[in-house]
Protein backbone atom coordinates (compact mmCIF):
# COMPACT_ATOMS: atom_id res chain seq x y z
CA UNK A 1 26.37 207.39 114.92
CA UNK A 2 27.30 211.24 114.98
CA UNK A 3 25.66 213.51 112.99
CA UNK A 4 22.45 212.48 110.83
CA UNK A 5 23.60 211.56 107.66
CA UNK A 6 22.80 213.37 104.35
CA UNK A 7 19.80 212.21 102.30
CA UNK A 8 19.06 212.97 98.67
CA UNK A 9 16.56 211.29 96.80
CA UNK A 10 16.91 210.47 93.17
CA UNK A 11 13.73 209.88 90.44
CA UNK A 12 15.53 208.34 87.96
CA UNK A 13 19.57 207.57 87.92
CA UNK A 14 21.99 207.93 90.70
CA UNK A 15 25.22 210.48 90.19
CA UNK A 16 28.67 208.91 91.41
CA UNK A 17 29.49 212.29 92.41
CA UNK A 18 27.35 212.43 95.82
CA UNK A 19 26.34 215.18 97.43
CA UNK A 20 28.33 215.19 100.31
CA UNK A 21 29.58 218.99 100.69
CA UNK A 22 26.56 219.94 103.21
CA UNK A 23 27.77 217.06 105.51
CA UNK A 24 29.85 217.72 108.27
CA UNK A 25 33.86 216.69 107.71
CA UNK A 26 35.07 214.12 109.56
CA UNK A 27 35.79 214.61 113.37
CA UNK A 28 39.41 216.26 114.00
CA UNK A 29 41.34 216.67 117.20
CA UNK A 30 40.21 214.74 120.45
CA UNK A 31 36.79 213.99 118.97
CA UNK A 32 38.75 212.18 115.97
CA UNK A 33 41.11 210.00 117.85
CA UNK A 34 38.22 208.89 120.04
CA UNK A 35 36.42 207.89 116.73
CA UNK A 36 39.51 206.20 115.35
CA UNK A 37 40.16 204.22 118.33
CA UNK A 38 36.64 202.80 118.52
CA UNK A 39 36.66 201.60 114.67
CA UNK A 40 40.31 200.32 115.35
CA UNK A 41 38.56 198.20 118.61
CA UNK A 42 35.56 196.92 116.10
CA UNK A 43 38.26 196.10 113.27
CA UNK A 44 39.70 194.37 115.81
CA UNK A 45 36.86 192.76 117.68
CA UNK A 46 35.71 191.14 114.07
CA UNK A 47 39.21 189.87 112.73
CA UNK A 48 38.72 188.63 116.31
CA UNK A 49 35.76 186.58 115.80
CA UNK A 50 36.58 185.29 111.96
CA UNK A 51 39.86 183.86 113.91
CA UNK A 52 37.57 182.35 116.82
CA UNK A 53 34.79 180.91 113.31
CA UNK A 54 37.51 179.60 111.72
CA UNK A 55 36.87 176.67 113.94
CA UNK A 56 33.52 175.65 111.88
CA UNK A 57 35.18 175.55 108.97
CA UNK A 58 36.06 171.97 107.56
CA UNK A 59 38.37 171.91 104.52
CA UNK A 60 36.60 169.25 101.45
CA UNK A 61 38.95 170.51 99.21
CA UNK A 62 42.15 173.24 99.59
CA UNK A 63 43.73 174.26 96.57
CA UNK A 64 45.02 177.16 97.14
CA UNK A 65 48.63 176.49 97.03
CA UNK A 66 47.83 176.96 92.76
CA UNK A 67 47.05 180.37 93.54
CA UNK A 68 49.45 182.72 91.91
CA UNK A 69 50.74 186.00 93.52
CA UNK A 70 48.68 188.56 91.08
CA UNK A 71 45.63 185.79 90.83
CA UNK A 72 41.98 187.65 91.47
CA UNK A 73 40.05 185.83 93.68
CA UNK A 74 36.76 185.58 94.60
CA UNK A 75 35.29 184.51 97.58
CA UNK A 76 31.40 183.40 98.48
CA UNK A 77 29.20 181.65 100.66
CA UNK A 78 26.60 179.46 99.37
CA UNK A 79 23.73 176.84 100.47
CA UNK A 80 21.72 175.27 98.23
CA UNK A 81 22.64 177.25 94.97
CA UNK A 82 23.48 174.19 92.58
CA UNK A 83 21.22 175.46 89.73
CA UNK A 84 22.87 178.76 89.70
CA UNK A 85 26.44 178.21 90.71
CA UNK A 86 27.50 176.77 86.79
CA UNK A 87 26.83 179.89 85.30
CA UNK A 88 27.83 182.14 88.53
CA UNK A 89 31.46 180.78 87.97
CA UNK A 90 31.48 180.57 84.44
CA UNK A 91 30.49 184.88 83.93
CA UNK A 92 33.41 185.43 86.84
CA UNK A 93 35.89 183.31 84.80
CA UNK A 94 35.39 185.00 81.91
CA UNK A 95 36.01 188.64 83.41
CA UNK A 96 39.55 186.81 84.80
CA UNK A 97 38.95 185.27 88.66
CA UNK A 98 41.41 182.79 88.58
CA UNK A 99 40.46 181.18 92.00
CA UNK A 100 37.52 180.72 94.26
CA UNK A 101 37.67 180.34 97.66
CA UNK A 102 33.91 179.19 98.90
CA UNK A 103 32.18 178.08 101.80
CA UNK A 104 28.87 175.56 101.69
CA UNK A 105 26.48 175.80 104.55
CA UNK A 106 25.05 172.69 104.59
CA UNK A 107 23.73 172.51 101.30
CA UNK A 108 21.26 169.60 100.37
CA UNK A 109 20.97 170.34 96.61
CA UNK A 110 24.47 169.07 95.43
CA UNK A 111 26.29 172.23 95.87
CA UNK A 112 29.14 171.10 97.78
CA UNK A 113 29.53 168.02 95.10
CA UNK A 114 29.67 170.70 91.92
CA UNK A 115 32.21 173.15 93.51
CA UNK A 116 34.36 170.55 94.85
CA UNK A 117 35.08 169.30 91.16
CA UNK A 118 35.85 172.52 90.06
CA UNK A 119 39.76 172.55 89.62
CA UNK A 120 39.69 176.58 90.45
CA UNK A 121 37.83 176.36 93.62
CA UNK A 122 38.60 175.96 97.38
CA UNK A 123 36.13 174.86 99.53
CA UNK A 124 35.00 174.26 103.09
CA UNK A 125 32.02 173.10 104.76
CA UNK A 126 30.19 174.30 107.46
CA UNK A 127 26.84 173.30 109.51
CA UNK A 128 26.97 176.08 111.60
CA UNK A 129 24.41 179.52 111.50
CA UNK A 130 24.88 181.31 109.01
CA UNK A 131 23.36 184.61 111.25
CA UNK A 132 25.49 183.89 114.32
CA UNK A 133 28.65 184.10 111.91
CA UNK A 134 27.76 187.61 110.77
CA UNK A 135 25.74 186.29 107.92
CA UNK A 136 28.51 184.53 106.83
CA UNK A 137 31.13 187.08 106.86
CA UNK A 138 32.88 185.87 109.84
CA UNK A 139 34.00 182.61 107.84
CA UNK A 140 34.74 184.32 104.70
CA UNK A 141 36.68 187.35 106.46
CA UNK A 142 38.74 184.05 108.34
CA UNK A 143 39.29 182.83 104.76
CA UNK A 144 40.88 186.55 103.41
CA UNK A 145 42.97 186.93 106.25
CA UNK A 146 44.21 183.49 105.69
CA UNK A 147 44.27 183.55 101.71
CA UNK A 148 43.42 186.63 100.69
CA UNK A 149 46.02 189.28 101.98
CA UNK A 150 47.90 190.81 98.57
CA UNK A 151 45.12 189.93 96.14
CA UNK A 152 42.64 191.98 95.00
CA UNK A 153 39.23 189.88 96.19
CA UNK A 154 35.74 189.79 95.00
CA UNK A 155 33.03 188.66 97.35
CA UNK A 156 29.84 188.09 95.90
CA UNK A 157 26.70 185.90 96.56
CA UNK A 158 25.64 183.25 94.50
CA UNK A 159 23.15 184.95 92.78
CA UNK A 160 24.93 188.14 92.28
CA UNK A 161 26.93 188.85 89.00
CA UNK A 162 29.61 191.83 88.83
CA UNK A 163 29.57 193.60 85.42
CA UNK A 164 31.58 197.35 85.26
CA UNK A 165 32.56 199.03 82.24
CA UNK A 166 33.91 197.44 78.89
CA UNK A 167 33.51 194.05 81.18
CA UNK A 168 33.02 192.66 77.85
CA UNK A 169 36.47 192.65 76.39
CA UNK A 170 38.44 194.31 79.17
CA UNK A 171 39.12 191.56 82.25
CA UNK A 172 39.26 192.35 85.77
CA UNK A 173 43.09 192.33 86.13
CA UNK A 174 42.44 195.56 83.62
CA UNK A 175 40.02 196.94 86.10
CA UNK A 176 42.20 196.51 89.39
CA UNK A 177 45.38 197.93 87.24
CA UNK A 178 43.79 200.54 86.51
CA UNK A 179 42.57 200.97 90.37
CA UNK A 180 46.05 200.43 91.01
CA UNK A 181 47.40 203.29 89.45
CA UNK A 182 44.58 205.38 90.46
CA UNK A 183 46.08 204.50 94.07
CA UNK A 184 42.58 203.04 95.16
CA UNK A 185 42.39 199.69 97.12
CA UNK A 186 38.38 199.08 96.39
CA UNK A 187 35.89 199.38 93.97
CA UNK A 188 31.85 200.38 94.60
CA UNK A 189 28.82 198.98 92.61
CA UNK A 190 25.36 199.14 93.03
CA UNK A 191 22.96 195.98 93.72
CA UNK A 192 20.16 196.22 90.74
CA UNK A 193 17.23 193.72 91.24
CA UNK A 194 16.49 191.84 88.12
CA UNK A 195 13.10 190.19 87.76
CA UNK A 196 10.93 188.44 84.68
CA UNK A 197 7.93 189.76 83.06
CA UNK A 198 5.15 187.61 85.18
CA UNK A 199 4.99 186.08 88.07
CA UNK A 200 8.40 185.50 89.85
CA UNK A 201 8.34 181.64 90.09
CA UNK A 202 7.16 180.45 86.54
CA UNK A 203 9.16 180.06 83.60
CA UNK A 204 12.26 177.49 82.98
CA UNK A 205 15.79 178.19 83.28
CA UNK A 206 18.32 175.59 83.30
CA UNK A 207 22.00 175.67 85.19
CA UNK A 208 23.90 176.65 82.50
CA UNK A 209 21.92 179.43 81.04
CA UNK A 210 22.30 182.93 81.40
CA UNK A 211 19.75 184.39 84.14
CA UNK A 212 20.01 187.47 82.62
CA UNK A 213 17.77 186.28 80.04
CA UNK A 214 15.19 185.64 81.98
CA UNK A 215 15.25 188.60 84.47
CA UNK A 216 15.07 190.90 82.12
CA UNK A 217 13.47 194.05 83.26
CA UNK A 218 14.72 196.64 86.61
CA UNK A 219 14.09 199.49 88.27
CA UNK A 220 15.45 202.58 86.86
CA UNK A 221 15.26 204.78 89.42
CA UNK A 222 13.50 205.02 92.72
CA UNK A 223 17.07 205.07 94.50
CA UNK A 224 17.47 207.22 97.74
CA UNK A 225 21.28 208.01 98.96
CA UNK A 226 22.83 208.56 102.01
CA UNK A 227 26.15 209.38 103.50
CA UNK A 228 26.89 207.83 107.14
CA UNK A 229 29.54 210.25 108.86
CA UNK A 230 30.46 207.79 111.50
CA UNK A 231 32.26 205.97 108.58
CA UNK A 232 31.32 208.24 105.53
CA UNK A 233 30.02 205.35 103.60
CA UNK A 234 27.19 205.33 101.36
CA UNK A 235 23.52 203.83 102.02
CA UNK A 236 21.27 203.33 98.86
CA UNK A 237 17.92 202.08 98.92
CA UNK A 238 15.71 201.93 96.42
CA UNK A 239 15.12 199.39 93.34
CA UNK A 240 12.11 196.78 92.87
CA UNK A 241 12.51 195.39 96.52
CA UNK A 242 11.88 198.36 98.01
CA UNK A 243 8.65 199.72 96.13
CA UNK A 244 7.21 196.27 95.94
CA UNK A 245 7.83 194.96 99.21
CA UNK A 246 8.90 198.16 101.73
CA UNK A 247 6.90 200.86 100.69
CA UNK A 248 5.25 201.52 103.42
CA UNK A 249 8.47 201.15 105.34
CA UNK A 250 11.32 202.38 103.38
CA UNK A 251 14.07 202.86 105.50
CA UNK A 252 13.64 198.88 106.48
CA UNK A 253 14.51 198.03 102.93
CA UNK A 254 17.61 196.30 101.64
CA UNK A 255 20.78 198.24 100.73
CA UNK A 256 22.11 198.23 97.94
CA UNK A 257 25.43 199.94 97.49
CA UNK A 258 28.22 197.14 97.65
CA UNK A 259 32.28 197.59 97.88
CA UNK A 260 32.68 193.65 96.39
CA UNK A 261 36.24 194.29 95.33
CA UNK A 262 39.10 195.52 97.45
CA UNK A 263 42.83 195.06 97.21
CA UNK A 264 42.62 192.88 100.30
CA UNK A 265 45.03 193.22 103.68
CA UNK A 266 45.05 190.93 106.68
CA UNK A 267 43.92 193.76 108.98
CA UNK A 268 40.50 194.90 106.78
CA UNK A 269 37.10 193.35 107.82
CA UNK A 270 33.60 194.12 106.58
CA UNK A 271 31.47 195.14 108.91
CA UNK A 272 27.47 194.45 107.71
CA UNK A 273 27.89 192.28 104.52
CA UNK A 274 29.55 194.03 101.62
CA UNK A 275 28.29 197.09 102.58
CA UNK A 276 30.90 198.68 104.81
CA UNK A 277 34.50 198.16 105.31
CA UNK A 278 37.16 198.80 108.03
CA UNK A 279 39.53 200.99 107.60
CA UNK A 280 36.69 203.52 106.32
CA UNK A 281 38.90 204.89 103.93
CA UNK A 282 37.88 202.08 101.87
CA UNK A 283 34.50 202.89 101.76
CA UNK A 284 35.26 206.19 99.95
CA UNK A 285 34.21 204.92 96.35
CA UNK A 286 32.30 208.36 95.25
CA UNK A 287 33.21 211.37 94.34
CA UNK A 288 33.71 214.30 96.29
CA UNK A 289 35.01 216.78 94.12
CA UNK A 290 32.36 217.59 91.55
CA UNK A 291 33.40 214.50 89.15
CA UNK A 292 32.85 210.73 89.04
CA UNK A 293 34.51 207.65 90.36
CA UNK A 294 34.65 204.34 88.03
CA UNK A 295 31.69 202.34 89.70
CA UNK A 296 29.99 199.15 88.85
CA UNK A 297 26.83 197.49 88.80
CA UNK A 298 25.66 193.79 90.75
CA UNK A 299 22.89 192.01 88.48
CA UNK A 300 20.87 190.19 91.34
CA UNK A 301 19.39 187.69 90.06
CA UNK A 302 17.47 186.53 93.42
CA UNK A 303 13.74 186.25 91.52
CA UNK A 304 14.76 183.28 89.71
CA UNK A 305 11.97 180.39 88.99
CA UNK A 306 11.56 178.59 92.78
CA UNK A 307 12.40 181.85 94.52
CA UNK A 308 8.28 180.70 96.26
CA UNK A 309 9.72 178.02 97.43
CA UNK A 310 13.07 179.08 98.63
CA UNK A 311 11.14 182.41 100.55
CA UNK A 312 9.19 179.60 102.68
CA UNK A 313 12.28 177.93 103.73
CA UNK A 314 14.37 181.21 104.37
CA UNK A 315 11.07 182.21 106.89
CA UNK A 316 11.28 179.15 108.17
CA UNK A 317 14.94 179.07 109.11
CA UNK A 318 15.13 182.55 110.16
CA UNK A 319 18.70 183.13 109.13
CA UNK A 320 19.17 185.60 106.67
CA UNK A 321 18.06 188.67 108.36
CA UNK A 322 18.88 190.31 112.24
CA UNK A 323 15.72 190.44 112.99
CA UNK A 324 13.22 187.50 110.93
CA UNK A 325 10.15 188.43 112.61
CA UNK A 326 10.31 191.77 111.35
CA UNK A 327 10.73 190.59 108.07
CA UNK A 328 7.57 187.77 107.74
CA UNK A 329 5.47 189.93 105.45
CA UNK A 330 8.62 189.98 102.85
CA UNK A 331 8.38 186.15 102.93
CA UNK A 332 4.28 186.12 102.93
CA UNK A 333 4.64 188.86 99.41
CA UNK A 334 7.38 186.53 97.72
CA UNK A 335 5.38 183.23 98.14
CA UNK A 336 2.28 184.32 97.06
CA UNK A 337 4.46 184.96 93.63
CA UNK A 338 4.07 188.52 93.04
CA UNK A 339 4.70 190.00 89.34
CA UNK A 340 7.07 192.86 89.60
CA UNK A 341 6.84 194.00 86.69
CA UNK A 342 5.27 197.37 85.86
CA UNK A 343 4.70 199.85 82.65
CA UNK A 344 7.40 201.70 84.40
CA UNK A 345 10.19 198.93 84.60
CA UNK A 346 13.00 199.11 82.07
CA UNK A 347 14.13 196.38 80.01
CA UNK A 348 17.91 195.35 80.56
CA UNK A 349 19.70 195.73 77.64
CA UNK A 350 23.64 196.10 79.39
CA UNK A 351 26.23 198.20 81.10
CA UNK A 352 26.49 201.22 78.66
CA UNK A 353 22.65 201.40 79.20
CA UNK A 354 23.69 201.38 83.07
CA UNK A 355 26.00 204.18 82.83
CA UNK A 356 23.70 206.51 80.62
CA UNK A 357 21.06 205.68 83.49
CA UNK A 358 23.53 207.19 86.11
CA UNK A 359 23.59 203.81 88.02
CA UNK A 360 27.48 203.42 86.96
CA UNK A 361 30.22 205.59 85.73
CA UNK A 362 33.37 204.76 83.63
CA UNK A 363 35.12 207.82 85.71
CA UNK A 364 38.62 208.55 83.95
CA UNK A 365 38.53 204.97 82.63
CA UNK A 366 38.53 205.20 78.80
């Protein structure tokens, strides 16, 4: 991994402008071609095994010949999301996606049956595992190579919702234009847990509402930062998962720092999720200079009314984390149906209240 990377906790609010200058720079000389050539090999190695998935992958509807050269897409993976897919495609319409390109992993719910009679969607079906294809990312990184290379792409989760600033009357083609001339090929935000007053699973929320609504309150701070030199991404931790759930083992907690939108090119690959990129130029989305880099926020809207019930059958499966086992008491917390809420949460009130927070930035973007 090289040197140990650079930690700086945050009690409220997380600057854009990290921290980095007590890190050692990248590797030069000898040293840097030898790290070059082994992220080349693992770029390689996974654009490798996305071509080799692309054999689970089963085509139940292909539209993408409709897709138009300067089209955003957005790409996903999804099983079992029917009640929050309508309004998952219906926010990312609105800020200008013009096509989706998803997979369903054996869904029982319906989900393949809604997103197939979308008319902007693409989809393919797979009952394969989910962890043995990188958590997914081996099928969708198969589907960017094939689809994706030109366009700027947004890969999200079901139950993730982008929002960056002005998203309210400024669409995403303005955003990546204005990447564009900025000469940057991706785009950071940070994950923010949403969650409801009481108890995770009660309440009512029907497809088509806003889930937003009902996860109302977050975490303000509590956010820890690192910078990996191996590939001089960020790490974040922090947020409602991690106090309610990790706090007695912190560094085990989810990250949360995301790159969901990149100018996409057949040779890129993510490496762990969203989280990391190949080239790792890409993963440069901070500031190193003293100022601030336009950022943006995911809403995840995980604690949603059922989440009890889903947490059983994701311990049950085993699929959603490296290691499951290590993971049981998250399960055990979520389906007893914790309240996360505290006197210290803050109520969600939108992305201007983000940015004043530190948890976004507009950057030069005015």
């Amino acid at each position: 991994m090289g040197s140990p990377a650079e930690t700086v906790s945050f009690p409220r609010g997380l600057p854009h402008a990290c921290p980095i200058g007590r890190l050692d720079p990248p590797p030069t000389g000898l040293a840097g071609a030898l790290l070059a050539l082994k992220l080349r090999k693992r770029r390689q190695l996974l654009l490798w095994r996305a071509w080799r998935k692309r054999a689970e992958l089963r085509a139940l509807q292909d539209r993408t010949a409709q897709v138009a050269p300067d089209d955003v897409l957005c790409f996903l993976c999804a099983r079992n999301e029917a009640a929050r897919l309508p309004h998952f495609l219906r926010h990312h319409r609105a800020l200008g996606v013009r096509h989706f390109l998803a997979v369903d992993n054996a869904s029982s719910d319906g989900t393949a049956d809604l997103l197939r009679a979308q008319p902007d969607v693409s989809l393919w079906y797979t009952d394969a595992s989910y962890k043995a294809s990188r958590f997914g990312m081996d099928w969708l990184t198969w589907l960017m190579l094939r689809h994706g290379s030109g366009h700027w792409c947004l890969t999200l989760d079901a139950d993730e919702l982008l929002i960056y600033p002005y998203w309210q009357t400024r669409p995403i083609p303005a955003l990546t234009g204005w990447l564009d001339t900025q000469g940057r090929d991706s785009f950071g935000a940070l994950t923010v847990d949403l969650y409801p007053e009481g108890p995770v699973s009660e309440g009512n929320l029907g497809p088509e509402d806003d889930p937003t609504d009902h996860l109302a309150w977050f975490d303000a701070g509590n956010y820890q930062v690192q910078v990996q030199p191996r590939m001089r991404n960020q790490w974040i931790q922090g947020g409602a998962r991690a106090r309610a759930f990790f706090a007695e083992t912190p560094r085990r907690a989810p990250t949360l720092n995301k790159t969901p939108l990149v100018r996409w090119h057949w040779r890129y690959a993510y490496v762990n999720s969203t989280h990391t990129l190949l080239p790792p130029r890409l993963n440069q989305v901070y500031c190193t200079d003293g100022g601030e880099l336009t950022s943006g926020i995911i809403l995840h809207t995980k604690f949603l009314p059922g989440i009890t019930e889903r947490s059983a059958e994701e311990k049950a499966r085993g699929e959603h984390f490296g290691n499951a086992a290590q993971y049981a008491a998250y399960y055990d917390h979520l389906t007893a149906n914790p309240v996360l809420h505290t006197p210290a949460s803050t109520r969600y009130t939108g992305w201007r209240q983000m940015e004043a927070l530190g948890l976004m930035s507009r950057g030069g973007w005015i």
